[in-house]
PDB file of N, CA and C in Angstrom:
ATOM      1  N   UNK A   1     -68.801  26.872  86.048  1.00  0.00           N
ATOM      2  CA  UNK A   1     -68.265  28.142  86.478  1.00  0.00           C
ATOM      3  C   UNK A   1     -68.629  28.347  87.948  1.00  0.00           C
ATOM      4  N   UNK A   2     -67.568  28.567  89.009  1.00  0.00           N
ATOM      5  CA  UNK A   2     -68.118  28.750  89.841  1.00  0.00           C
ATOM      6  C   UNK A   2     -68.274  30.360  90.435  1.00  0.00           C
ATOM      7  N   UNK A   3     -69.110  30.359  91.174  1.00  0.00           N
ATOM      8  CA  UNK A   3     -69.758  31.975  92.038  1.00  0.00           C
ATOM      9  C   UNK A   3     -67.903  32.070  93.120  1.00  0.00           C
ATOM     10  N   UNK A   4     -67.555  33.585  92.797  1.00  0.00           N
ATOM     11  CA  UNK A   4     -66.456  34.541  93.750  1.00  0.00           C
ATOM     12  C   UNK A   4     -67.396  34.603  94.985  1.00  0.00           C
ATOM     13  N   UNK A   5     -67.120  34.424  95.978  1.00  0.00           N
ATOM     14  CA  UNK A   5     -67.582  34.838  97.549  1.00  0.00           C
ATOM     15  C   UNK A   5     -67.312  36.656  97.329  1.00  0.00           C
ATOM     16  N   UNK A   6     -67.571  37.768  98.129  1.00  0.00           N
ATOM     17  CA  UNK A   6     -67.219  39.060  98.490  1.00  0.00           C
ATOM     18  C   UNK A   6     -65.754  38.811  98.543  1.00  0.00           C
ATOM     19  N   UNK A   7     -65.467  38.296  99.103  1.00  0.00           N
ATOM     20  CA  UNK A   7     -63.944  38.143  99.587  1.00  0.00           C
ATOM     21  C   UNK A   7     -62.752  37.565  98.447  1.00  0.00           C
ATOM     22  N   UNK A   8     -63.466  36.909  97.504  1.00  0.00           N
ATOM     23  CA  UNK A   8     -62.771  36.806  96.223  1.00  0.00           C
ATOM     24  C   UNK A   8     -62.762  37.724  95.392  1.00  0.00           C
ATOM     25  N   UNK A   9     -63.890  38.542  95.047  1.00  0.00           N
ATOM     26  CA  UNK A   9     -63.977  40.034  94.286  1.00  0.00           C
ATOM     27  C   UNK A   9     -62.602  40.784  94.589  1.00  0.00           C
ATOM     28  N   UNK A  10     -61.718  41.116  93.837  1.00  0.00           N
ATOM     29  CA  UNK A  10     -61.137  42.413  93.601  1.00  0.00           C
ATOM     30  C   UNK A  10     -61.893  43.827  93.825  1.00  0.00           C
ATOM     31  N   UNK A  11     -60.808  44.554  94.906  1.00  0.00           N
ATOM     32  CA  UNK A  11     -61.831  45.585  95.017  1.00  0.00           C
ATOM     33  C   UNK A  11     -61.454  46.593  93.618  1.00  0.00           C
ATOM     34  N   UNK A  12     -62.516  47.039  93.448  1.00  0.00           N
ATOM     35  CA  UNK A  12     -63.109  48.216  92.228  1.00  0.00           C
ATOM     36  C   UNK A  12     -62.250  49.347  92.677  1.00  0.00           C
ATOM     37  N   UNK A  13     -62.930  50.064  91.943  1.00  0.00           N
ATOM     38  CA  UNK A  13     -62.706  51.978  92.551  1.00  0.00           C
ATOM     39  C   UNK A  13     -63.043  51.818  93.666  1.00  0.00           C
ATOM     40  N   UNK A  14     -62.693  52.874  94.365  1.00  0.00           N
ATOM     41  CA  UNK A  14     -62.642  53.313  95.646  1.00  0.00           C
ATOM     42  C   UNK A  14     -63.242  54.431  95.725  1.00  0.00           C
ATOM     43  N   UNK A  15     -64.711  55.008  96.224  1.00  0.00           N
ATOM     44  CA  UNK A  15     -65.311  56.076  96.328  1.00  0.00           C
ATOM     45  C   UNK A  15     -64.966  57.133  97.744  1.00  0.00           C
ATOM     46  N   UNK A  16     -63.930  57.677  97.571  1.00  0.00           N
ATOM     47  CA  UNK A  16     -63.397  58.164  98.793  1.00  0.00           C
ATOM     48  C   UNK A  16     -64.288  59.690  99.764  1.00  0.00           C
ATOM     49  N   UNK A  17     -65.339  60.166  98.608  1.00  0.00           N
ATOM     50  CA  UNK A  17     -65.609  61.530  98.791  1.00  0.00           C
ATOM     51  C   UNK A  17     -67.046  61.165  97.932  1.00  0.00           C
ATOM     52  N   UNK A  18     -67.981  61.157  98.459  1.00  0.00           N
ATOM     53  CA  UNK A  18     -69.706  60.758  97.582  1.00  0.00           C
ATOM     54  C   UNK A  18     -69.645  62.472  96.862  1.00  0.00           C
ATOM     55  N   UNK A  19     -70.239  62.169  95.640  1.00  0.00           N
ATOM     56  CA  UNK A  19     -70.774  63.839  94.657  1.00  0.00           C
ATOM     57  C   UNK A  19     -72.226  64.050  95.348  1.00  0.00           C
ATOM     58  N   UNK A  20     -71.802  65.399  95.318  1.00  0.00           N
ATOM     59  CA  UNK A  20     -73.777  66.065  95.336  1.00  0.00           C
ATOM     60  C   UNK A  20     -74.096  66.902  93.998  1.00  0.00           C
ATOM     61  N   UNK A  21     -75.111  67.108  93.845  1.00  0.00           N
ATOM     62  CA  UNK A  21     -75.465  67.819  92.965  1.00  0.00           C
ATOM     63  C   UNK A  21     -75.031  69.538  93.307  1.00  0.00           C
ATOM     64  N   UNK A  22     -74.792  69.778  94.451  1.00  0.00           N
ATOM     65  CA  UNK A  22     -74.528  71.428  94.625  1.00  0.00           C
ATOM     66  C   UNK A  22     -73.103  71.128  93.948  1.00  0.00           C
ATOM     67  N   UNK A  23     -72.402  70.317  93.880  1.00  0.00           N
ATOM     68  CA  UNK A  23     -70.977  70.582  93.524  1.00  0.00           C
ATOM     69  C   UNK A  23     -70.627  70.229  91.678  1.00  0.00           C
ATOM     70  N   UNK A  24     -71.487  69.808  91.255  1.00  0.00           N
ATOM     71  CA  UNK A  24     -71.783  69.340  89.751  1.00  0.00           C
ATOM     72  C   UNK A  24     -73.123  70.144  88.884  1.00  0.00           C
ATOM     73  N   UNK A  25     -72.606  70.954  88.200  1.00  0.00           N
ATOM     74  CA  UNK A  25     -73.817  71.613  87.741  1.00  0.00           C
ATOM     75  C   UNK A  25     -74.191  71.377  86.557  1.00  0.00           C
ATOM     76  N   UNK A  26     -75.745  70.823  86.615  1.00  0.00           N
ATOM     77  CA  UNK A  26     -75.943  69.541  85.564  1.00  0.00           C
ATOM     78  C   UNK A  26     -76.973  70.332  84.556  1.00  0.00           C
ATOM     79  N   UNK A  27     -77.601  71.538  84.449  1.00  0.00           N
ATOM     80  CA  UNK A  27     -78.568  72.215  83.818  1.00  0.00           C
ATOM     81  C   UNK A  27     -77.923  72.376  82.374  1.00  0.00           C
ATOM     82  N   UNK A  28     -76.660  72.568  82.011  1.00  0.00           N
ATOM     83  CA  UNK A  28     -75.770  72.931  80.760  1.00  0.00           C
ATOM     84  C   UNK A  28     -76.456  72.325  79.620  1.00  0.00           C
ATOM     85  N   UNK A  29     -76.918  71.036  79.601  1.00  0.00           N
ATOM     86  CA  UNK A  29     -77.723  70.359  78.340  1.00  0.00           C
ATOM     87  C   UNK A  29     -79.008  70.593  78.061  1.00  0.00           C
ATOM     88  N   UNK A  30     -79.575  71.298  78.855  1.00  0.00           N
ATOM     89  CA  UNK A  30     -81.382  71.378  78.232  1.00  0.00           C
ATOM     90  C   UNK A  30     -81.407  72.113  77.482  1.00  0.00           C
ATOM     91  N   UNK A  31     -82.229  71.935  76.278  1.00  0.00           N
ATOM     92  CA  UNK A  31     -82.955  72.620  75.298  1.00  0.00           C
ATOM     93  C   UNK A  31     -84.045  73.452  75.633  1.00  0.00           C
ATOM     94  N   UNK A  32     -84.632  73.664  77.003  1.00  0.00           N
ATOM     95  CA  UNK A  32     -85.585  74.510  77.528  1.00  0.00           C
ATOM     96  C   UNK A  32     -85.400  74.852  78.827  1.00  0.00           C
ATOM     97  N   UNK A  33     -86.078  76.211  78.927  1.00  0.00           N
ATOM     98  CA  UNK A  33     -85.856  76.503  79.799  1.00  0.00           C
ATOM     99  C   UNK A  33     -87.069  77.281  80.967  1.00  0.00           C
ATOM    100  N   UNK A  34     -86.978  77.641  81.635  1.00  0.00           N
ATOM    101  CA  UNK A  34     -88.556  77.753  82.611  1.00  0.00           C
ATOM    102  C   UNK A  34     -88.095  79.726  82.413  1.00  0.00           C
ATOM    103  N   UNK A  35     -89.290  80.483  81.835  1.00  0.00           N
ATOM    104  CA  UNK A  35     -89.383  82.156  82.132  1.00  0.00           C
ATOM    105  C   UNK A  35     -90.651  81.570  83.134  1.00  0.00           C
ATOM    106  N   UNK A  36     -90.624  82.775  83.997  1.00  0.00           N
ATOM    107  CA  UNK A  36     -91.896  83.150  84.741  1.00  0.00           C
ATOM    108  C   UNK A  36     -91.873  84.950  84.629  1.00  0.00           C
ATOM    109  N   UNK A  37     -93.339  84.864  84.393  1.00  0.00           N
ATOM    110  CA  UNK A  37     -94.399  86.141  84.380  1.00  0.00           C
ATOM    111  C   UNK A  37     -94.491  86.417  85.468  1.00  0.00           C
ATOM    112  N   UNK A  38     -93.880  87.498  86.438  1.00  0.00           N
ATOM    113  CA  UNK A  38     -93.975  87.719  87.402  1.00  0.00           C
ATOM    114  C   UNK A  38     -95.617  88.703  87.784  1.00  0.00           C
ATOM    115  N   UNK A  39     -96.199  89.303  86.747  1.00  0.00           N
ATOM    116  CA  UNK A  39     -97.183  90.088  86.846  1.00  0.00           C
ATOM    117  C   UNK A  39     -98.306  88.478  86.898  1.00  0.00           C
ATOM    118  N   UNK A  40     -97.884  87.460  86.458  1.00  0.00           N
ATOM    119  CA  UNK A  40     -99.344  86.200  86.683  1.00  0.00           C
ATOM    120  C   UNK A  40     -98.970  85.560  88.138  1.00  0.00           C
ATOM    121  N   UNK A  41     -97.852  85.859  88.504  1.00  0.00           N
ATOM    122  CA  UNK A  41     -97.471  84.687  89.638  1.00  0.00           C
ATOM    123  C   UNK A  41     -98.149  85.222  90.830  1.00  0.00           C
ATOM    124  N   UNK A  42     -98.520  83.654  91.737  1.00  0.00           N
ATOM    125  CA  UNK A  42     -99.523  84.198  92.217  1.00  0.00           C
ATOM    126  C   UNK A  42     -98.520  83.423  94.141  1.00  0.00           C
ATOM    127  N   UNK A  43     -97.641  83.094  93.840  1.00  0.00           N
ATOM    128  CA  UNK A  43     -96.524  83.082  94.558  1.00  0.00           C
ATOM    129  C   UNK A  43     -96.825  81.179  95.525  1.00  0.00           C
ATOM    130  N   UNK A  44     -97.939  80.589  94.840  1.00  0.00           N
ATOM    131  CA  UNK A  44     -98.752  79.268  95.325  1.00  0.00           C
ATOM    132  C   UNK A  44     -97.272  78.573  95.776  1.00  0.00           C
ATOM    133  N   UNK A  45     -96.240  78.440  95.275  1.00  0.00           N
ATOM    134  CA  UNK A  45     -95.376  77.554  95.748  1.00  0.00           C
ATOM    135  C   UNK A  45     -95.226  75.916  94.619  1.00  0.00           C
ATOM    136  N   UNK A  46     -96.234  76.078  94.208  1.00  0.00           N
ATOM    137  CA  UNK A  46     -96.949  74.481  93.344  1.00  0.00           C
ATOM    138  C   UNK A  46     -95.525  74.282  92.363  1.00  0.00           C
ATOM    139  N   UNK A  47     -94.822  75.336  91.949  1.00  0.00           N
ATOM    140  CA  UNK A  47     -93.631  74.546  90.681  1.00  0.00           C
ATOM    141  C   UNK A  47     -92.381  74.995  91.767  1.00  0.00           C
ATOM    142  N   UNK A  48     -92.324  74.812  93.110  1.00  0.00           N
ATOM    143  CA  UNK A  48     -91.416  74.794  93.973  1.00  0.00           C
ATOM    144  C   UNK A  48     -91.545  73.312  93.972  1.00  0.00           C
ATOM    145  N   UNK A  49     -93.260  73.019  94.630  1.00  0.00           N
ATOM    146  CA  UNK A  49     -93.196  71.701  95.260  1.00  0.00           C
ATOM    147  C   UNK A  49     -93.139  70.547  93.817  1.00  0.00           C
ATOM    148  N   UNK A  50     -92.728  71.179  92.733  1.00  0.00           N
ATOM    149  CA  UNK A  50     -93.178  70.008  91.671  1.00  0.00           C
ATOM    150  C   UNK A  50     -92.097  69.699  91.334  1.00  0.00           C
ATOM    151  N   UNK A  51     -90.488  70.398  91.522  1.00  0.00           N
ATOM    152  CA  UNK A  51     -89.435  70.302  90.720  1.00  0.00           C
ATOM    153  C   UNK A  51     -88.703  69.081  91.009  1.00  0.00           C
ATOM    154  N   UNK A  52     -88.449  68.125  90.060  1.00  0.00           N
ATOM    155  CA  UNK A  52     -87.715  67.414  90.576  1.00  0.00           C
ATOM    156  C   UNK A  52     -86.155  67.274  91.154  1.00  0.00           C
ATOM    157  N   UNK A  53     -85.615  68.670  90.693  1.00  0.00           N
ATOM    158  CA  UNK A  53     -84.595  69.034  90.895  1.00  0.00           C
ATOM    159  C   UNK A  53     -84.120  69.898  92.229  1.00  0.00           C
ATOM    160  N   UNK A  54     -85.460  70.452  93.063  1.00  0.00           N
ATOM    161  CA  UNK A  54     -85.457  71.852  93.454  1.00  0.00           C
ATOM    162  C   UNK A  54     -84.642  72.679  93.520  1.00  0.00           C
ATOM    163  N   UNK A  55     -84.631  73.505  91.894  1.00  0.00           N
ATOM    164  CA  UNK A  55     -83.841  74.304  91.217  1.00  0.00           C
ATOM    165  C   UNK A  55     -84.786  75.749  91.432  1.00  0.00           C
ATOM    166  N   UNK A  56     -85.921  75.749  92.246  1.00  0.00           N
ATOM    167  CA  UNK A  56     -86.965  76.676  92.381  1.00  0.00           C
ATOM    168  C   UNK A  56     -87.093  76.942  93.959  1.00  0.00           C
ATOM    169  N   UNK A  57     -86.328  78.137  94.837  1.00  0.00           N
ATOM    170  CA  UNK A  57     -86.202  78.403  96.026  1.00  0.00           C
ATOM    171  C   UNK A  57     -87.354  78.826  96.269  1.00  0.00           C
ATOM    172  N   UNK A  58     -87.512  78.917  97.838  1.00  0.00           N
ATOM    173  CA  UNK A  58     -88.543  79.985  98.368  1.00  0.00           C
ATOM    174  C   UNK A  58     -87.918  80.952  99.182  1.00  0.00           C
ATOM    175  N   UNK A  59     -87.975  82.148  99.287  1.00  0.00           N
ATOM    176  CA  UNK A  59     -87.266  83.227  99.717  1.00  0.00           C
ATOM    177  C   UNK A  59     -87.631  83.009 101.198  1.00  0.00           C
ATOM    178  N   UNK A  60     -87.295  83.956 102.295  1.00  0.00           N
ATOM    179  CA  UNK A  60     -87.134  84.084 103.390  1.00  0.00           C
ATOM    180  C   UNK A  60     -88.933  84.699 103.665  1.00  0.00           C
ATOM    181  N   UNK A  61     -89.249  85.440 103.004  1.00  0.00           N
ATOM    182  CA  UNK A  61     -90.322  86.002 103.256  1.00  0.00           C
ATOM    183  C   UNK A  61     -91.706  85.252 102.446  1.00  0.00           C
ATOM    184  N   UNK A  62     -91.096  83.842 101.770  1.00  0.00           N
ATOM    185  CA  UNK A  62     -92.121  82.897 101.710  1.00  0.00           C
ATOM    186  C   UNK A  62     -93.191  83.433  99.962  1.00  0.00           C
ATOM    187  N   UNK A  63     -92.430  83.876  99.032  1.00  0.00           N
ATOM    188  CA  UNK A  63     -92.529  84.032  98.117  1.00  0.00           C
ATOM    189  C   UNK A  63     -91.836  83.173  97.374  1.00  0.00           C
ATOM    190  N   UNK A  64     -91.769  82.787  95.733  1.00  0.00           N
ATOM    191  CA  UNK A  64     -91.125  81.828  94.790  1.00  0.00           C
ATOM    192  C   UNK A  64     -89.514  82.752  94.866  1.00  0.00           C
ATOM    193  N   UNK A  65     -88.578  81.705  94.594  1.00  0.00           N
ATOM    194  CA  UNK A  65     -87.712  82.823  94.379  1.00  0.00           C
ATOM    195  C   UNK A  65     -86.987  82.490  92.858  1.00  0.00           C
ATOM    196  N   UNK A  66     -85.973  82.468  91.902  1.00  0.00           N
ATOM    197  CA  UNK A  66     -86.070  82.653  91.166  1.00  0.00           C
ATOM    198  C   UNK A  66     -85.088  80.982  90.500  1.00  0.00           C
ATOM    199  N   UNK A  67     -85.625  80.810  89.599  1.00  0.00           N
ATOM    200  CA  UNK A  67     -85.082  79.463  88.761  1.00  0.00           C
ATOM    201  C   UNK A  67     -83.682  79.431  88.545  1.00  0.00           C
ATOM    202  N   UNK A  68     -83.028  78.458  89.695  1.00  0.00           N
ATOM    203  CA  UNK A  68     -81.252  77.947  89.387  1.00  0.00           C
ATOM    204  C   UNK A  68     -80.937  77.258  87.846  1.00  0.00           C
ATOM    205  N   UNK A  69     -80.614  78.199  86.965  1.00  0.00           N
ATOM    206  CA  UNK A  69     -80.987  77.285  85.537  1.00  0.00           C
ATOM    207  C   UNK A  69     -79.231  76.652  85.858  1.00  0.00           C
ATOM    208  N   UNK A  70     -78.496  76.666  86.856  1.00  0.00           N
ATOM    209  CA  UNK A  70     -77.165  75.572  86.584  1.00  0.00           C
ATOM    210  C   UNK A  70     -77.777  74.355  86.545  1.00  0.00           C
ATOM    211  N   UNK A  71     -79.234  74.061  87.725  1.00  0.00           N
ATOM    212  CA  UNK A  71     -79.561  73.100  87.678  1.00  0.00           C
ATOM    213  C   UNK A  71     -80.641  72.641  87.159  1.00  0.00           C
ATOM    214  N   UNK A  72     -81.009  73.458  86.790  1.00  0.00           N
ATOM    215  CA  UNK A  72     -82.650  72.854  85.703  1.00  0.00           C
ATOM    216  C   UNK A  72     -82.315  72.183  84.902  1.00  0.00           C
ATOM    217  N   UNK A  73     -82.923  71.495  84.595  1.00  0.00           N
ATOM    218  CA  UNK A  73     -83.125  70.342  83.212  1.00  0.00           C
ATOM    219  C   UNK A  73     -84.049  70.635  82.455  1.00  0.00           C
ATOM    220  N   UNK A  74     -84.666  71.617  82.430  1.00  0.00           N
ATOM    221  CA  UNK A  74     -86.106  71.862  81.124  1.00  0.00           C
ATOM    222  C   UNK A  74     -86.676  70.798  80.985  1.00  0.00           C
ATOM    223  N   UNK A  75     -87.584  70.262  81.948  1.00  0.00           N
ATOM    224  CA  UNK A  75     -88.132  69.252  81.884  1.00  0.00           C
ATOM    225  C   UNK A  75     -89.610  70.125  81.812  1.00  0.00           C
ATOM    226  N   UNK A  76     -90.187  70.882  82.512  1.00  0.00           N
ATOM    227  CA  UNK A  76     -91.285  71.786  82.453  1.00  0.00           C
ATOM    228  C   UNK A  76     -92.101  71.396  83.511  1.00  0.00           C
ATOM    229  N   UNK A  77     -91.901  70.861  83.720  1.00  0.00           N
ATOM    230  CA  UNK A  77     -92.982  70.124  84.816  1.00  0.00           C
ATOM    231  C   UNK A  77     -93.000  71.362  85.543  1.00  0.00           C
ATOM    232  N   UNK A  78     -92.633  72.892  86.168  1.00  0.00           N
ATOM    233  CA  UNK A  78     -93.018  73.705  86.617  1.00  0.00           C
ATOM    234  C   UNK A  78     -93.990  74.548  85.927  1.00  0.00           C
ATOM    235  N   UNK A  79     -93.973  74.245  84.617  1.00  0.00           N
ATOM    236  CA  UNK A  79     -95.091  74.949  83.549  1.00  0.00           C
ATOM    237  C   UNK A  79     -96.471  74.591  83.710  1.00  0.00           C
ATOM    238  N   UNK A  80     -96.320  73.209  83.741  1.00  0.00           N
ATOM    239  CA  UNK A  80     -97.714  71.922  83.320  1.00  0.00           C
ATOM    240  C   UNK A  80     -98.418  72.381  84.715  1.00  0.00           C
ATOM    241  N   UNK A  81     -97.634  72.053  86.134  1.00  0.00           N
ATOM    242  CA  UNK A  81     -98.541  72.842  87.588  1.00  0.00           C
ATOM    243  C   UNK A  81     -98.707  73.981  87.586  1.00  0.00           C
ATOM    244  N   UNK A  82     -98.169  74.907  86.916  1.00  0.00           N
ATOM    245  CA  UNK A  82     -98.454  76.402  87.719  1.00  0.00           C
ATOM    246  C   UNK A  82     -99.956  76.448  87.158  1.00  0.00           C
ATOM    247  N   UNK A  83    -101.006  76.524  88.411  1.00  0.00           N
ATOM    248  CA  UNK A  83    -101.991  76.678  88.070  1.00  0.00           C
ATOM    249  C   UNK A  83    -102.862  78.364  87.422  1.00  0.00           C
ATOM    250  N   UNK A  84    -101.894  78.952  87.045  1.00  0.00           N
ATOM    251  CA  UNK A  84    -102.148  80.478  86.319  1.00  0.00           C
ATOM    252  C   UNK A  84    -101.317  80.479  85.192  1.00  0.00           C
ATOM    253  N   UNK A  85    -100.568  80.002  85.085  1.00  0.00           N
ATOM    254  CA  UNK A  85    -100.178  79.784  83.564  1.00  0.00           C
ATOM    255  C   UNK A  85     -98.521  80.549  83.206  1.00  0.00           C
ATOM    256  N   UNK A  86     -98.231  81.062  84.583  1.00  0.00           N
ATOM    257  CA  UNK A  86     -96.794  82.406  84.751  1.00  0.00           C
ATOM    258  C   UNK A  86     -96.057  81.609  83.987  1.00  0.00           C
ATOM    259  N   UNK A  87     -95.854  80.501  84.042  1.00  0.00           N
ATOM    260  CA  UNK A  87     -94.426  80.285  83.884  1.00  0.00           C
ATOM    261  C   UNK A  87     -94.749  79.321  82.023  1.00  0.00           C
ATOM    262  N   UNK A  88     -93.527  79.928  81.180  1.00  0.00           N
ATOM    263  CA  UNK A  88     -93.357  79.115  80.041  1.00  0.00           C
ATOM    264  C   UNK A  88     -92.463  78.539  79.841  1.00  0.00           C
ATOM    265  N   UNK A  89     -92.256  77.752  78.819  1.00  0.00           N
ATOM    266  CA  UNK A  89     -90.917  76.999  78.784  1.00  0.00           C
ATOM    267  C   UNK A  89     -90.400  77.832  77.047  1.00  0.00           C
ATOM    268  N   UNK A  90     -89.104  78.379  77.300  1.00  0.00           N
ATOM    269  CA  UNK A  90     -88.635  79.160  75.880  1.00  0.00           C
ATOM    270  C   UNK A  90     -87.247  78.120  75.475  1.00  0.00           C
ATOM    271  N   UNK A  91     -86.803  78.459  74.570  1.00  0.00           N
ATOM    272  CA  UNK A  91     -85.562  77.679  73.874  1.00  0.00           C
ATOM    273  C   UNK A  91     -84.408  78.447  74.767  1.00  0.00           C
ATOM    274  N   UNK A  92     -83.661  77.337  75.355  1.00  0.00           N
ATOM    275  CA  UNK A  92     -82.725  77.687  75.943  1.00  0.00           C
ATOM    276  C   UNK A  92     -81.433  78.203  74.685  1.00  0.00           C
ATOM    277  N   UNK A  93     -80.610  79.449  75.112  1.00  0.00           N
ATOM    278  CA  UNK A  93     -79.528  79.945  74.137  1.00  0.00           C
ATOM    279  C   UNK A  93     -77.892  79.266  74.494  1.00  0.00           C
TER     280      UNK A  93
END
């Protein structure tokens, strides 16, 4: 069997326009979801800097601002850091 050079390959699809995540909103499948206790939050930033998604803003005046659940995934990992305990993970509806 021999090896196609690049130039023997048939071209594939054609990706004319790359996706971002602002334009695809991928949160729709999680089974959980992030509440925060605003009376525990202590505004550290720590499940801003932990999200893998950053679905967790910081406002203009440098406070948490509030959880994009289009894009969360209920993964929790903002639960496990918040070092005060604000935030839980509940059953998404």
């Amino acid at each position: 069997m021999d090896k196609k050079t690049s130039k023997q390959i048939p071209i594939g699809g054609i990706i004319d326009k790359p996706k971002t995540s602002l334009l695809n909103k991928t949160g729709d499948w999680k089974k959980m979801r992030p509440v925060i206790d605003e009376s525990k939050c202590i505004h550290c930033a720590k499940c801003v800097l932990s999200c893998p998604e950053n679905c967790i803003a910081i406002k203009k005046d440098g406070k948490r601002g509030d959880v994009n659940l289009d894009f969360c995934k209920g993964c929790g990992i903002c639960a496990k850091e918040c070092p005060v305990g604000a935030i839980t993970m509940v059953e998404d509806k």
